[in-house]
N, C-alpha and C. Protein backbone atom coordinates (compact mmCIF):
# COMPACT_ATOMS: atom_id res chain seq x y z
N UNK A 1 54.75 69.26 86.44
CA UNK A 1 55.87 68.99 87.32
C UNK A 1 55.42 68.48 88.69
N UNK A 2 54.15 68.54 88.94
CA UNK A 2 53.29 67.86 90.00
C UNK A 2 53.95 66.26 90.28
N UNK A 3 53.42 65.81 89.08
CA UNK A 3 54.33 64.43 89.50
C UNK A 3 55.59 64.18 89.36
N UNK A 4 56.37 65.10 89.26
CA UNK A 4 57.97 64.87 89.43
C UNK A 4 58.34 64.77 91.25
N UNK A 5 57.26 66.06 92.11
CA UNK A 5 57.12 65.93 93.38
C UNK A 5 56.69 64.95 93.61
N UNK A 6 55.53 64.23 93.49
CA UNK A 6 55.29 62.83 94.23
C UNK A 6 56.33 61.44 93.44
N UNK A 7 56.57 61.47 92.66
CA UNK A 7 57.30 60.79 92.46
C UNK A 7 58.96 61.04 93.40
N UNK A 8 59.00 61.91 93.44
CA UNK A 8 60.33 61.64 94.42
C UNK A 8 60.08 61.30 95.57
N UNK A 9 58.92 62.23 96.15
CA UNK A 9 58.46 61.48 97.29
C UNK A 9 58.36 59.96 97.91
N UNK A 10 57.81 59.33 96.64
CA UNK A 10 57.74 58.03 96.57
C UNK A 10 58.97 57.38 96.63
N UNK A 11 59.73 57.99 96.04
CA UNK A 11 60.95 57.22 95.77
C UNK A 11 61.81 57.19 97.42
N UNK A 12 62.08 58.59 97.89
CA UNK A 12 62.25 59.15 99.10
C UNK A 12 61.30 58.24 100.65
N UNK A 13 60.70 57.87 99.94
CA UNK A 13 59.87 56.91 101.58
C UNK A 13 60.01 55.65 101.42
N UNK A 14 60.29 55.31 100.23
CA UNK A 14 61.01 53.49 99.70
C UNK A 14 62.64 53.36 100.54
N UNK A 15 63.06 54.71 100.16
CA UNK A 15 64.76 54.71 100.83
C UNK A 15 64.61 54.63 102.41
N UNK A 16 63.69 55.68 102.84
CA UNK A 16 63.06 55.72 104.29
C UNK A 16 62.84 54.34 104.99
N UNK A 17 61.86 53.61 104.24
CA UNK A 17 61.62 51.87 104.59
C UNK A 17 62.50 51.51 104.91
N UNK A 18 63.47 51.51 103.71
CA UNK A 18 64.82 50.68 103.82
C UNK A 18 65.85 51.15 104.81
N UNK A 19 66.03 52.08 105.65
CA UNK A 19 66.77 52.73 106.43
C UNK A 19 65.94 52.03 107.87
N UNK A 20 64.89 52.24 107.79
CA UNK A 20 64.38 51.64 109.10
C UNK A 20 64.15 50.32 109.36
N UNK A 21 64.00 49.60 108.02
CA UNK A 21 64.21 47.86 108.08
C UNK A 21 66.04 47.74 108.31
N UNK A 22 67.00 48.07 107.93
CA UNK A 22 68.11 48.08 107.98
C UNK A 22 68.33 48.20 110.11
N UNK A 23 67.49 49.91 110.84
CA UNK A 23 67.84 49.70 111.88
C UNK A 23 67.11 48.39 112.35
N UNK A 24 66.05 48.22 112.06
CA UNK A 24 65.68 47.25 112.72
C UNK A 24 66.39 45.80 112.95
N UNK A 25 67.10 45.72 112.06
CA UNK A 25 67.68 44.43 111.46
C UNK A 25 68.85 44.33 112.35
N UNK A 26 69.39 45.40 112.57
CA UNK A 26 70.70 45.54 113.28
C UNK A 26 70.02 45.72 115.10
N UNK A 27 69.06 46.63 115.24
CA UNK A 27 68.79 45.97 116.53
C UNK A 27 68.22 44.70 116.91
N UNK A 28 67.53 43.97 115.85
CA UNK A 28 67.50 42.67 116.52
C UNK A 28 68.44 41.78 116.76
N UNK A 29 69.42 41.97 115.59
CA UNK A 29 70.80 41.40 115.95
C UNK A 29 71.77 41.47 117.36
N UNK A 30 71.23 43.23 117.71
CA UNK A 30 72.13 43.33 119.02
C UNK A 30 71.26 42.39 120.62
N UNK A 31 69.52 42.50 120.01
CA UNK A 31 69.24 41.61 121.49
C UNK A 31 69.36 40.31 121.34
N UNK A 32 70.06 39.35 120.31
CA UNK A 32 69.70 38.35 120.17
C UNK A 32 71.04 37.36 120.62
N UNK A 33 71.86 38.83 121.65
CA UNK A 33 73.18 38.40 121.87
C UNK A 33 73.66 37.69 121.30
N UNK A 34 74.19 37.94 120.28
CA UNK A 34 75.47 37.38 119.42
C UNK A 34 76.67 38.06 119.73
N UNK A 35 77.83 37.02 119.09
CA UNK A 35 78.94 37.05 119.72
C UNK A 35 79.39 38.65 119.05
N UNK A 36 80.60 38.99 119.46
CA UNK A 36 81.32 39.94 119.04
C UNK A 36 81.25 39.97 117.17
N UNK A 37 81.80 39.07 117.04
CA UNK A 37 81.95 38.61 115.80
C UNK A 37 81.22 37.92 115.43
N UNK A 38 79.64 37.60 115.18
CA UNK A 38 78.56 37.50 114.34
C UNK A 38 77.93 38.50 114.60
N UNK A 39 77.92 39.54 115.59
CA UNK A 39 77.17 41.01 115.58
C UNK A 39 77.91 41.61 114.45
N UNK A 40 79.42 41.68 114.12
CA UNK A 40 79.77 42.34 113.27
C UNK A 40 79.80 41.77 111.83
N UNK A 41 79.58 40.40 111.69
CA UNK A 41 78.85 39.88 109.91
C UNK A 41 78.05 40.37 109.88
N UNK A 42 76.59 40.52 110.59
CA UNK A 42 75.19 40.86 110.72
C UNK A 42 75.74 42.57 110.38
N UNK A 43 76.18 43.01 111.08
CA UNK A 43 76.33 44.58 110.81
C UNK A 43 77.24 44.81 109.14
N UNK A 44 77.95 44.12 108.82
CA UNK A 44 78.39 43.82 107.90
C UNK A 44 77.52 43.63 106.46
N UNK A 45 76.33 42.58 106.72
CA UNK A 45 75.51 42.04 105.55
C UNK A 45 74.88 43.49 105.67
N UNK A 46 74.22 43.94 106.90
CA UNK A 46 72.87 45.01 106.43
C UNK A 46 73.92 46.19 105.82
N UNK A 47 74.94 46.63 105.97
CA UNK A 47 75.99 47.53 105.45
C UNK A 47 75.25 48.04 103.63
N UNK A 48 75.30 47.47 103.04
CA UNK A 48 74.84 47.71 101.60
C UNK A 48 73.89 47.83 101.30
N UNK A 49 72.89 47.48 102.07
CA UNK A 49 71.46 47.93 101.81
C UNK A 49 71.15 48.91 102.54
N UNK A 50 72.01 49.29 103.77
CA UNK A 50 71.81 50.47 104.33
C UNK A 50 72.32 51.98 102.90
N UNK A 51 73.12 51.59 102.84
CA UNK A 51 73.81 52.56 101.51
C UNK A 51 72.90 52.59 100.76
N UNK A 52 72.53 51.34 100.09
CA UNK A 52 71.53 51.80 99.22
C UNK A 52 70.39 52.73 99.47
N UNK A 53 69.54 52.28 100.71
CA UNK A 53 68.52 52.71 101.17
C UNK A 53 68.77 54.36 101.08
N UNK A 54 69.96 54.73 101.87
CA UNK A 54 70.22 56.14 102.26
C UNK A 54 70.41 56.83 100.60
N UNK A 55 70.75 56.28 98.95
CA UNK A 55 70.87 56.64 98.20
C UNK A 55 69.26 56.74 97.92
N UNK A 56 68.73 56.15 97.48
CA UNK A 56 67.30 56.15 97.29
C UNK A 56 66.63 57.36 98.29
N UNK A 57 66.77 57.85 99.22
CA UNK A 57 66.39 58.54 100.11
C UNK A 57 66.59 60.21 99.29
N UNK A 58 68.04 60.02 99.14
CA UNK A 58 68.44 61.17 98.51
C UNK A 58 68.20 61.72 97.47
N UNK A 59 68.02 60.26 96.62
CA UNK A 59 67.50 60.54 95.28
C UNK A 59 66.51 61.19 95.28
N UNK A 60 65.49 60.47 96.24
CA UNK A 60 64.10 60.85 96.07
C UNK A 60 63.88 62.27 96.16
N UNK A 61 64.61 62.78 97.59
CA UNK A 61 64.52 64.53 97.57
C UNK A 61 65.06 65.18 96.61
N UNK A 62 66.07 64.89 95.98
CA UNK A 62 67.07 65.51 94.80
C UNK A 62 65.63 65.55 94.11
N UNK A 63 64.72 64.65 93.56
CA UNK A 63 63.99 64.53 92.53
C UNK A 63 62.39 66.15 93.06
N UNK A 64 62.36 65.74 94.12
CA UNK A 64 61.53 66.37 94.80
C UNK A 64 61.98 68.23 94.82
N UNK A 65 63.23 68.41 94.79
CA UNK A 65 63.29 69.72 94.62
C UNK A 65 63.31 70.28 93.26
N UNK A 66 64.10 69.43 92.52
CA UNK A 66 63.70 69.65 90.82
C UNK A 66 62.40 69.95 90.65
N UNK A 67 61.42 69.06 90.87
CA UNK A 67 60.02 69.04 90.62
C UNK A 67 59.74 70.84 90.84
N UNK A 68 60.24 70.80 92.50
CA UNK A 68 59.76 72.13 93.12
C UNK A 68 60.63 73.38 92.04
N UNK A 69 60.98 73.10 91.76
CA UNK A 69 62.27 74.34 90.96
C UNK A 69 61.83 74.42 89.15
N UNK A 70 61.31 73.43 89.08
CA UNK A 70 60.45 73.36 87.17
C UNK A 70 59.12 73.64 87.68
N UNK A 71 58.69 73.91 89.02
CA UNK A 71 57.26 74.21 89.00
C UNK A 71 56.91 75.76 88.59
C-alpha cells in the first residue's frame, strides 16, 4: 500500500502545479493591464483548468489517505 501513498502524492503535486500555473496565469493577466473585460475572458479561460487542477489535488489526497488506511 506504499505505493498507493506516493502515487497520490504524485497525483496531488500535478493538481498543485496546476493551481499555481493557473495563479500565475491570472496574475500576469492582471499586470498586463487589460481592460475590464479581457481581464475577465482571461479569468474566464483559466476557470476550468483551475477546477480541474483543484480536482486532481483532491484526488491525489483522497488516494493518499486510502493508501494510509489499507496500510
Amino acid at each position: 500500500m506504499e505505493n498507493l501513498i506516493w502515487i497520490g502524492a504524485l497525483v496531488s503535486l500535478i493538481g498543485l502545479a496546476g493551481l499555481v500555473w493557473c495563479i500565475a496565469s491570472v496574475w500576469k493577466a492582471k499586470k498586463a493591464g487589460l481592460s475590464d473585460e479581457e481581464l475577465r475572458a482571461a479569468v474566464q479561460k483559466v476557470m476550468p483548468l483551475n477546477t480541474g487542477a483543484l480536482f486532481l489535488s483532491v484526488l491525489g489526497l483522497m488516494i493518499v489517505v486510502l493508501g494510509i488506511a489499507f496500510s
